[in-house]
Protein backbone atom coordinates (compact mmCIF):
# COMPACT_ATOMS: atom_id res chain seq x y z
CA UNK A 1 -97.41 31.51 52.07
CA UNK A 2 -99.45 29.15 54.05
CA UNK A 3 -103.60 27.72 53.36
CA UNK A 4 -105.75 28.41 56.12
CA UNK A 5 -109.31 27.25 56.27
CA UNK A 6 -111.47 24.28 56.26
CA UNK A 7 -112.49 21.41 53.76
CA UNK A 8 -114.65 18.58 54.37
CA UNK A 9 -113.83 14.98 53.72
CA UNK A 10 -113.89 14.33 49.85
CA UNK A 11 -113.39 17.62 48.95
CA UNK A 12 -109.44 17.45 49.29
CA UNK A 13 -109.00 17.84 45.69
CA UNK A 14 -110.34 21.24 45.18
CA UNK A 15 -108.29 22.87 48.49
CA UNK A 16 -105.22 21.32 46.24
CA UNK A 17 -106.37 23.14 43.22
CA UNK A 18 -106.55 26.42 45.24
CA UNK A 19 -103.32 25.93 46.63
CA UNK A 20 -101.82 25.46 42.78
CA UNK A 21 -103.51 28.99 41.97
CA UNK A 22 -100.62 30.36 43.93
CA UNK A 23 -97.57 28.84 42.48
CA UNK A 24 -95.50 32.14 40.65
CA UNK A 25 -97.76 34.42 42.16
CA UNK A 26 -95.44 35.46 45.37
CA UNK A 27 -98.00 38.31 46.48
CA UNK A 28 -101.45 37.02 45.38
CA UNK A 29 -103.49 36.54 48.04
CA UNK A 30 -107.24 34.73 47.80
CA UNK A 31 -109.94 32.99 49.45
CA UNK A 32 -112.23 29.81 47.79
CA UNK A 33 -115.47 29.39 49.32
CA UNK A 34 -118.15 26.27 48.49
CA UNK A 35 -121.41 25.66 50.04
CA UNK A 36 -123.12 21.77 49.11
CA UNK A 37 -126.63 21.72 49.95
CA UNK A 38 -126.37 24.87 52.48
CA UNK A 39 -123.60 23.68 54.37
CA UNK A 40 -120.29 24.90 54.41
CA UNK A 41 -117.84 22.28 52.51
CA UNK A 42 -114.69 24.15 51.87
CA UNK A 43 -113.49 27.61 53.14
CA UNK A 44 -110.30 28.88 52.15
CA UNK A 45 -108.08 32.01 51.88
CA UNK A 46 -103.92 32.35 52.01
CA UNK A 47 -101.74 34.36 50.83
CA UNK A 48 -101.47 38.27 50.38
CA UNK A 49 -103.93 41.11 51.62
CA UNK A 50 -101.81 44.19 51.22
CA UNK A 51 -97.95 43.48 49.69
CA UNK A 52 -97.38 47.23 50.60
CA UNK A 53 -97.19 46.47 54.61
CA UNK A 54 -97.12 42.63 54.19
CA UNK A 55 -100.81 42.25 55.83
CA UNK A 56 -101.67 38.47 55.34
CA UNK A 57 -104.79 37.59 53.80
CA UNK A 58 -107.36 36.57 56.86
CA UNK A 59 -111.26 34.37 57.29
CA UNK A 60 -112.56 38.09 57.30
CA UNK A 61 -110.33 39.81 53.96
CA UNK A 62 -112.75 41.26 51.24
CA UNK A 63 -112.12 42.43 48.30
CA UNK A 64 -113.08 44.45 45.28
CA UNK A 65 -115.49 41.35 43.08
CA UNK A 66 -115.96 44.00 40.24
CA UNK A 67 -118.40 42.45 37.47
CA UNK A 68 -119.43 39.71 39.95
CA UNK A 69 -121.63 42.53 41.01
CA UNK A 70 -123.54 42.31 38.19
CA UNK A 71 -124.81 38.59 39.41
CA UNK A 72 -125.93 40.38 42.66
CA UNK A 73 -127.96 43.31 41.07
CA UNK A 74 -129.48 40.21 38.83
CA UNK A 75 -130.76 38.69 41.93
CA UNK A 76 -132.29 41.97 43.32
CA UNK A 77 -134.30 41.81 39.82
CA UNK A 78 -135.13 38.79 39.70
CA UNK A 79 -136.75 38.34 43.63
CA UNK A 80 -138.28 41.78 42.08
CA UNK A 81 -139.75 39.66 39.28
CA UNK A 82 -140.79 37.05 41.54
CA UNK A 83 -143.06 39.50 43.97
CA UNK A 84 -144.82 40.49 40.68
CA UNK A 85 -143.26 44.16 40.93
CA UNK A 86 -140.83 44.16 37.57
CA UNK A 87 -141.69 42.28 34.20
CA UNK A 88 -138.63 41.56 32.15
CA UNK A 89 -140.78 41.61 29.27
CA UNK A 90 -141.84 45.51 29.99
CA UNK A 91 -140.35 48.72 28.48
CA UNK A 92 -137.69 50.25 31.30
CA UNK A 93 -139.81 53.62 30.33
CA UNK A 94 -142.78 52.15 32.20
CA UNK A 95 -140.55 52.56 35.56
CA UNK A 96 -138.27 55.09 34.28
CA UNK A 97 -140.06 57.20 32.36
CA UNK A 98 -137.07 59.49 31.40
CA UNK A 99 -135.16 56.35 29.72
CA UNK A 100 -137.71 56.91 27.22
CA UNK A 101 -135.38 59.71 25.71
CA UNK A 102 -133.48 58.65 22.39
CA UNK A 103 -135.44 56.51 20.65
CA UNK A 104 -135.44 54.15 24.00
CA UNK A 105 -139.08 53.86 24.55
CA UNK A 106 -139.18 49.99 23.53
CA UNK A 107 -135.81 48.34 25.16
CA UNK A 108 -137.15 46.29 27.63
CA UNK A 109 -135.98 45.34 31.22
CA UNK A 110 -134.79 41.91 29.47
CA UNK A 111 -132.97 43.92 26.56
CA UNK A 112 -130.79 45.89 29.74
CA UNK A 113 -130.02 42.79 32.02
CA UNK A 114 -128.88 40.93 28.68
CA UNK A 115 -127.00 43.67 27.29
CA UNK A 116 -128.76 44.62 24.74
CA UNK A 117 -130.50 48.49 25.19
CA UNK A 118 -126.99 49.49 23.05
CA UNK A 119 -125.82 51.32 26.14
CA UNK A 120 -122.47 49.42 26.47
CA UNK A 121 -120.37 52.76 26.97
CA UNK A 122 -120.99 56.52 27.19
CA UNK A 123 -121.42 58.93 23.88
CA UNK A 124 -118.88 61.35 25.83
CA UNK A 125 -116.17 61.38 28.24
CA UNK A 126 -117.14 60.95 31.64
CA UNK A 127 -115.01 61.82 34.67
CA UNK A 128 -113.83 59.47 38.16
CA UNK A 129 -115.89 62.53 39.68
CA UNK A 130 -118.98 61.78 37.67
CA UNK A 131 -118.99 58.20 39.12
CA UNK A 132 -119.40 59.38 42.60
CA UNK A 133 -122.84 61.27 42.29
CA UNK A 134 -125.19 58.21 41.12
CA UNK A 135 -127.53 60.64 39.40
CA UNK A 136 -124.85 61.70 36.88
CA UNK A 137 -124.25 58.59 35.08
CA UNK A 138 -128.44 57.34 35.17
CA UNK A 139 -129.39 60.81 34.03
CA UNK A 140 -126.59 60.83 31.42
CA UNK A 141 -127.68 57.10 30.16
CA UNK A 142 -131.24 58.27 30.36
CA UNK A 143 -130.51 61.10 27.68
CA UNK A 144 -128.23 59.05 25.28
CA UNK A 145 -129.32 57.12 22.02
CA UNK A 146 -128.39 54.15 21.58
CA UNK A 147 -124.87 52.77 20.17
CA UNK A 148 -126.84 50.04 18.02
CA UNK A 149 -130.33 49.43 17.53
CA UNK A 150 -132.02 48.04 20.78
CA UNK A 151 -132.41 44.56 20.94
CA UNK A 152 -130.79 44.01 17.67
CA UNK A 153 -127.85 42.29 19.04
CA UNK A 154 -125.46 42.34 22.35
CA UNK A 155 -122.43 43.84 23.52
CA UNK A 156 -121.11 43.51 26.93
CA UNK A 157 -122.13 46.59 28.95
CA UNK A 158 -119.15 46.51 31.34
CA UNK A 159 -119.87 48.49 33.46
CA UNK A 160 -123.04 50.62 32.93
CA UNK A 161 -125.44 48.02 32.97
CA UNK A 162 -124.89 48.71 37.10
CA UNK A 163 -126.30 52.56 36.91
CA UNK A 164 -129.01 50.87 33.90
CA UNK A 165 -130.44 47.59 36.05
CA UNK A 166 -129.44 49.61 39.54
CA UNK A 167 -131.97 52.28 38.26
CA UNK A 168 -134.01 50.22 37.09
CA UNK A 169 -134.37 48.94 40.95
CA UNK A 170 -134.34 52.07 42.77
CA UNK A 171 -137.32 53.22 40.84
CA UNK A 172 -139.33 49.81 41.59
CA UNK A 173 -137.89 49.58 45.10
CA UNK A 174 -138.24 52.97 46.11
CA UNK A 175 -134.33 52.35 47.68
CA UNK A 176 -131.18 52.66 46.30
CA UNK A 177 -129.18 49.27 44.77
CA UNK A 178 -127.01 48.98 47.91
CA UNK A 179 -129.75 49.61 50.36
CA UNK A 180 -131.84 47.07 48.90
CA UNK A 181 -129.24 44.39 48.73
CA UNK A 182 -128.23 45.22 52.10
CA UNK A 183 -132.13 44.70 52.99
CA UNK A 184 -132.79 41.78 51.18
CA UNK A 185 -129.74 39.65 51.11
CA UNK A 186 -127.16 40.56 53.25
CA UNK A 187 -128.85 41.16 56.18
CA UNK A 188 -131.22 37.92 56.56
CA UNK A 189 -127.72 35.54 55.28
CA UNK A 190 -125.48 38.01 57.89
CA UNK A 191 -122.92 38.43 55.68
CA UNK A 192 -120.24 40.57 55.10
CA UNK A 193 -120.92 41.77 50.95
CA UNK A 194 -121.75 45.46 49.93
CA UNK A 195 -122.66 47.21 47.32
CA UNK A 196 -121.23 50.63 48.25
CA UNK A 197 -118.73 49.97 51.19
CA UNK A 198 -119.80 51.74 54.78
CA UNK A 199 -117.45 53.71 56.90
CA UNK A 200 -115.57 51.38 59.15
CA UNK A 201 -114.74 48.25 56.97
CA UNK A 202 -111.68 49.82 54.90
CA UNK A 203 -109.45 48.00 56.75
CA UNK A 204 -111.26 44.62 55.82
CA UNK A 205 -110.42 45.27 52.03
CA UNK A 206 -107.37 43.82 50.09
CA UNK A 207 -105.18 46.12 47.83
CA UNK A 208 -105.80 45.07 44.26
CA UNK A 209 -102.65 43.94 42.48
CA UNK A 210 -102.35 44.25 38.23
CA UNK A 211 -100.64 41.15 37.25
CA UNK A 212 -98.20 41.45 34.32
CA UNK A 213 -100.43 40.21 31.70
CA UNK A 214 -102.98 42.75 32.57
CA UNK A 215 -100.35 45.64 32.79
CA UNK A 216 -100.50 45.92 29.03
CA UNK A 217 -103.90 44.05 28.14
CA UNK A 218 -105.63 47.49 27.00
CA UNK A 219 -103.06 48.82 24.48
CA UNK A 220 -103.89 47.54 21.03
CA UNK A 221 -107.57 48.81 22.12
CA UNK A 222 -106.30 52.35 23.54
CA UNK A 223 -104.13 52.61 20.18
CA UNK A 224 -107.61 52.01 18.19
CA UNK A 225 -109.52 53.98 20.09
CA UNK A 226 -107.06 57.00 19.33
CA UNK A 227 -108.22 56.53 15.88
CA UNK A 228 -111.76 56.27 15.77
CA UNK A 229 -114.36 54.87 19.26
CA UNK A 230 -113.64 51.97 19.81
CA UNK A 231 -116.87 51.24 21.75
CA UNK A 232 -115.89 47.77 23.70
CA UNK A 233 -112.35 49.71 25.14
CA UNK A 234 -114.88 53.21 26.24
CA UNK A 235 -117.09 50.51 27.93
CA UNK A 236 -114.43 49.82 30.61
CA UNK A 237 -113.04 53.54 30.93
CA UNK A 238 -116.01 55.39 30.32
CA UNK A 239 -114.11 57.66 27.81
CA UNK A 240 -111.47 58.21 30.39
CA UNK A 241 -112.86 58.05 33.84
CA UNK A 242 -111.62 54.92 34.80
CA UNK A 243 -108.17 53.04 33.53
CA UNK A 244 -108.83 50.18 31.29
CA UNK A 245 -107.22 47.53 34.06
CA UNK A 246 -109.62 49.40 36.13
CA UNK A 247 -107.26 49.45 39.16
CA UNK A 248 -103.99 51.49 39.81
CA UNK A 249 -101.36 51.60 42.45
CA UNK A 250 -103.80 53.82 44.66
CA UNK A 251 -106.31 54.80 42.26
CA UNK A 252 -109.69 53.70 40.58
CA UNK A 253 -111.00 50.89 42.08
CA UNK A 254 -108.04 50.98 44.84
CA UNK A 255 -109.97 54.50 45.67
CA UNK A 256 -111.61 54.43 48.77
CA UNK A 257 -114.12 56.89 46.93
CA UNK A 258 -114.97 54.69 44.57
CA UNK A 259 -115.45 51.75 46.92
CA UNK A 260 -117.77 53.45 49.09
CA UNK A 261 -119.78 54.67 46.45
CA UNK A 262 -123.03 52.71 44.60
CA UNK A 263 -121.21 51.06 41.34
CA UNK A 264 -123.07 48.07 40.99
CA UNK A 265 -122.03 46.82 37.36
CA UNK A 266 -118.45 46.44 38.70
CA UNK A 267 -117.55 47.77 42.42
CA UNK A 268 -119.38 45.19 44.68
CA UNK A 269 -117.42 44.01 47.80
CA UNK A 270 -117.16 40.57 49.64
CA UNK A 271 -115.76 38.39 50.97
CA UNK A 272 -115.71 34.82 49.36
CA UNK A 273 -117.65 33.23 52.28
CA UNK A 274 -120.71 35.89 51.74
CA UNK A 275 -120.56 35.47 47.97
CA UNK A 276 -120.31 31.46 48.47
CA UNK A 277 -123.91 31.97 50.83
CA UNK A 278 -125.05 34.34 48.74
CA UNK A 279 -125.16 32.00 45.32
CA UNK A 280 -126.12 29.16 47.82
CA UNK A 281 -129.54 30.92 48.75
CA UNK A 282 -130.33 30.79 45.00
CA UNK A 283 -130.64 27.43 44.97
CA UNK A 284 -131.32 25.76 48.01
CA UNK A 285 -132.02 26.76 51.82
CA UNK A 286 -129.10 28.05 53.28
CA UNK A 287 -129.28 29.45 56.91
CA UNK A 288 -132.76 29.30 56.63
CA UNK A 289 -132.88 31.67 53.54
CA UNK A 290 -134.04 31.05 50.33
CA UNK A 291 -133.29 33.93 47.41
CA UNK A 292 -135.06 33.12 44.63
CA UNK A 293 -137.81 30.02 43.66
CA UNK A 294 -137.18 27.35 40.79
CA UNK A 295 -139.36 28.88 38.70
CA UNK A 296 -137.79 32.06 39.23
CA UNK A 297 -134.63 31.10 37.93
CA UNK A 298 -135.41 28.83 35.32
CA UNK A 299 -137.40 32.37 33.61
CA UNK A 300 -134.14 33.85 34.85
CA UNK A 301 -131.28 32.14 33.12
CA UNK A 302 -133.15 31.37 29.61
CA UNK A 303 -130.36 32.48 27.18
CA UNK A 304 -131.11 35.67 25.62
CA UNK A 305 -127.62 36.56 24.69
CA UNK A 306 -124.95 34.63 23.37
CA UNK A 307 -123.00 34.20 19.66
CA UNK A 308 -120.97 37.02 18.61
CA UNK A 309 -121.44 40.76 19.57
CA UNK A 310 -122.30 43.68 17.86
CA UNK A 311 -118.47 44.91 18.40
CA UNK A 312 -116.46 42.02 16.25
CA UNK A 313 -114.59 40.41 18.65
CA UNK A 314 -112.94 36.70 18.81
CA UNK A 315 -115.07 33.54 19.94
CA UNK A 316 -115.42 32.11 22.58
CA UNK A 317 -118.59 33.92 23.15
CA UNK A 318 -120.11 34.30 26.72
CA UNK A 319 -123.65 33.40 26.99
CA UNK A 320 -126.35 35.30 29.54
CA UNK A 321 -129.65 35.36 30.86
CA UNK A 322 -131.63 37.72 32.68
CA UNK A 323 -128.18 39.50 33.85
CA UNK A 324 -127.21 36.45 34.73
CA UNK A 325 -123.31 34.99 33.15
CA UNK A 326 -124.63 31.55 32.05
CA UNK A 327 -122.37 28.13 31.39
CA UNK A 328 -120.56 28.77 28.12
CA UNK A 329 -116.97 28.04 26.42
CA UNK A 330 -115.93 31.57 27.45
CA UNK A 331 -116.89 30.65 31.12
CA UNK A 332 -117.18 27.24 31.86
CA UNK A 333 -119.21 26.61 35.17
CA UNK A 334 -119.93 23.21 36.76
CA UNK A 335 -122.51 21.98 34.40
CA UNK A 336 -124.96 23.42 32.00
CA UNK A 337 -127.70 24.73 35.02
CA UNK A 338 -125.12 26.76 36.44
CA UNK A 339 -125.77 31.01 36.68
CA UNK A 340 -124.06 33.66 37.96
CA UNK A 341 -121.13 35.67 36.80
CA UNK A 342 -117.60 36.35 36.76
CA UNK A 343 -115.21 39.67 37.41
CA UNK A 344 -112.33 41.15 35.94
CA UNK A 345 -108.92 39.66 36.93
CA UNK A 346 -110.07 36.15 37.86
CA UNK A 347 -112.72 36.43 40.24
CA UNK A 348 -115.51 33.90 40.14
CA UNK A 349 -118.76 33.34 41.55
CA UNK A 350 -122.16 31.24 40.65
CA UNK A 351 -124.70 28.70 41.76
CA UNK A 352 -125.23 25.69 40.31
CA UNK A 353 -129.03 24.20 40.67
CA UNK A 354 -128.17 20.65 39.86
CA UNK A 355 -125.93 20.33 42.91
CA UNK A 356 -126.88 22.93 45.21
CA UNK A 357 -123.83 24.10 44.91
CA UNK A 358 -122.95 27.89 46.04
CA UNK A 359 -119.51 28.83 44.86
CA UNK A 360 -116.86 31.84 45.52
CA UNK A 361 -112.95 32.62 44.22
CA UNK A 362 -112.06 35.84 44.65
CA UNK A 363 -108.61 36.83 44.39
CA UNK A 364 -106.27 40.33 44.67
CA UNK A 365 -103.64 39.38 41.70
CA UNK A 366 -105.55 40.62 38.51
CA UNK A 367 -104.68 38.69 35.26
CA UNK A 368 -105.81 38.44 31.98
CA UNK A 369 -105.77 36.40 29.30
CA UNK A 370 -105.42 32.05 29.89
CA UNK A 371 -106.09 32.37 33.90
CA UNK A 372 -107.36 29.18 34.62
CA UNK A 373 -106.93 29.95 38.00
CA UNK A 374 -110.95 29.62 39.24
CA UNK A 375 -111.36 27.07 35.83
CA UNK A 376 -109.03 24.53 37.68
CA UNK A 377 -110.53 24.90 40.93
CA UNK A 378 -114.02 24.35 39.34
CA UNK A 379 -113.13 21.36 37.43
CA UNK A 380 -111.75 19.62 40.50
CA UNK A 381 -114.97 20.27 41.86
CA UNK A 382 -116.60 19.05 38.87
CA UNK A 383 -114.72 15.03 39.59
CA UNK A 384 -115.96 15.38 42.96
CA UNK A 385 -119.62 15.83 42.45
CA UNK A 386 -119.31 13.14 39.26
């Protein structure tokens, strides 16, 4: 396994923490991308694409970012925000008037990005078939009461708060999620990210590997769910249409269906480069394209959800704004301005404001539990910038 890439001069340290990430991982591949001020200061990628033919992992290898996506469709709302065309403090009923349904009337567009409309997972089992067809799952959501009562508290809505905020835009935008990132920030950056993959890049996209601390991850919380719901386990399968790991051998979000449809609270693709450009234009210029406005995200990433959820669960507790994964002991980002939001199985993206600092790890080998993978690389970045 050989590092390819590029780091600039006093940034050594962090292409040696990305090189560490692969000791007793024999088939992980990855790729670490940094932007300082707009400018490209470290691009990186090694390792494994596809251990089934032995495809190295190349400049141009995307992958699967899963909830990094989320960040994304939080900075579609937000420039939304910014033009005047969404108000996080309005009822989601105002745009989608058929969210109403349920006793839903008064969750707000701020209660939905910050998980809390009580929406976390579906009332009934849903199948893969039903995540194809985008107006299954938003019509289905639209219908269903809430889990809790709205605003009330938070639980992480894995991976419906895509279909919830995604509607939320297609309705305000008059396009759908993937067309209007495509639009707006993919096309002026030129870079290679997707929400909903188009015919012709399938070759560009890494197999997704389930690292043996994943494998069994899920099976206290499939035992419980047996039992009784057991809401936080039905928000990653969707009472059955997805595995818990989300990813099989050839299945789920391996599927080629799956990536080329619209998921955008988990199935987002990219390539760390894009992501790394992407997170930069938050914050600062970056080939010539500015994102969002200070005051844009400052109203962006005030906490509104943090503590513990409305599911008991163990500390530490994650901490988010509007959508956006915020600095917190659960994810610990380069300083206390950092935003943007992590993915299941290590992958990591944000900006930080302080630093102009655009950041991307994105990785094939999914783990779980202590993967301080993206954490290392981040603190060596951390010394750098003092």
């Amino acid at each position: 396994m050989s590092i390819q890439g590029r780091v600039a001069a006093g940034f050594e340290s962090v292409a040696d923490a990305f090189a560490r990430a692969f000791d007793g991982r024999p088939t992980m591949g990855a790729a670490l991308a940094i932007r300082h001020k707009g400018e490209e200061v470290v691009s990186l990628w090694g390792g494994t694409a596809d251990e089934r033919a032995q495809a190295a992992w190349g400049e141009s290898t995307a992958s699967v970012i899963f909830s990094c996506t989320k960040g994304l469709v939080s900075i579609l709302a937000a420039r939304l925000v910014e033009e005047g065309r969404l108000d996080y403090a309005a009822p989601v009923a105002r745009y989608w008037p058929e969210f109403a349904a349920g006793g839903k009337d008064r969750i707000t567009v701020g209660d939905v990005l910050a998980h809390r409309a009580g929406l976390s997972a579906p009332a009934d089992a849903w199948s893969f078939d039903d995540l194809l067809d985008w107006s299954v799952p938003t019509s289905r959501l639209a219908r269903q009461s809430p889990l809790w009562s709205p605003g009330s508290g938070y639980a992480y809505h894995a991976i419906t708060h895509g279909w919830l905020a995604g509607e939320i835009i297609r309705r305000v935008a008059g396009q759908s999620v993937g067309t209007c990132f495509a639009e707006a920030v993919t096309a002026p950056l030129d870079v290679p990210a997707w929400i909903g993959l188009p015919s012709g890049f399938e070759g560009q996209v890494a197999h997704l590997q389930l690292a043996p601390t994943l494998e069994n991850f899920w099976d206290a919380e499939a035992a419980r769910d047996a039992v009784a719901p057991n809401w936080p386990y039905r928000a990653m399968t969707l009472g059955g249409a997805l595995p818990p790991t989300l990813v099989t051998s050839s299945g789920a979000f391996n599927d080629r269906r799956l990536q080329s449809a619209e998921i955008p609270g988990a199935g987002g693709i990219a390539t760390a480069s894009a992501l790394a450009s992407i997170w930069s234009a938050t914050v600062t210029p970056t080939a010539g394209v500015q994102l969002l406005q200070p005051g844009t995200v400052a109203l962006a990433t005030r906490a509104a959800s943090a503590g513990p959820p409305v599911f008991d669960a163990p500390p530490p507790y994650a901490r988010w704004g509007m959508g956006f994964q915020l600095d917190s002991e659960a994810r610990r980002y380069l300083t206390a301005t950092s935003f943007g939001h992590d993915g299941a199985g290590g992958q990591s993206a944000f900006a930080d404001p302080e630093h102009a600092i655009g950041f991307a790890f994105i990785t094939n080998w999914l783990e779980a539990g202590n993967d301080d993978r993206a954490t290392a690389i981040i603190d060596a970045l951390r010394q750098i910038l003092g």
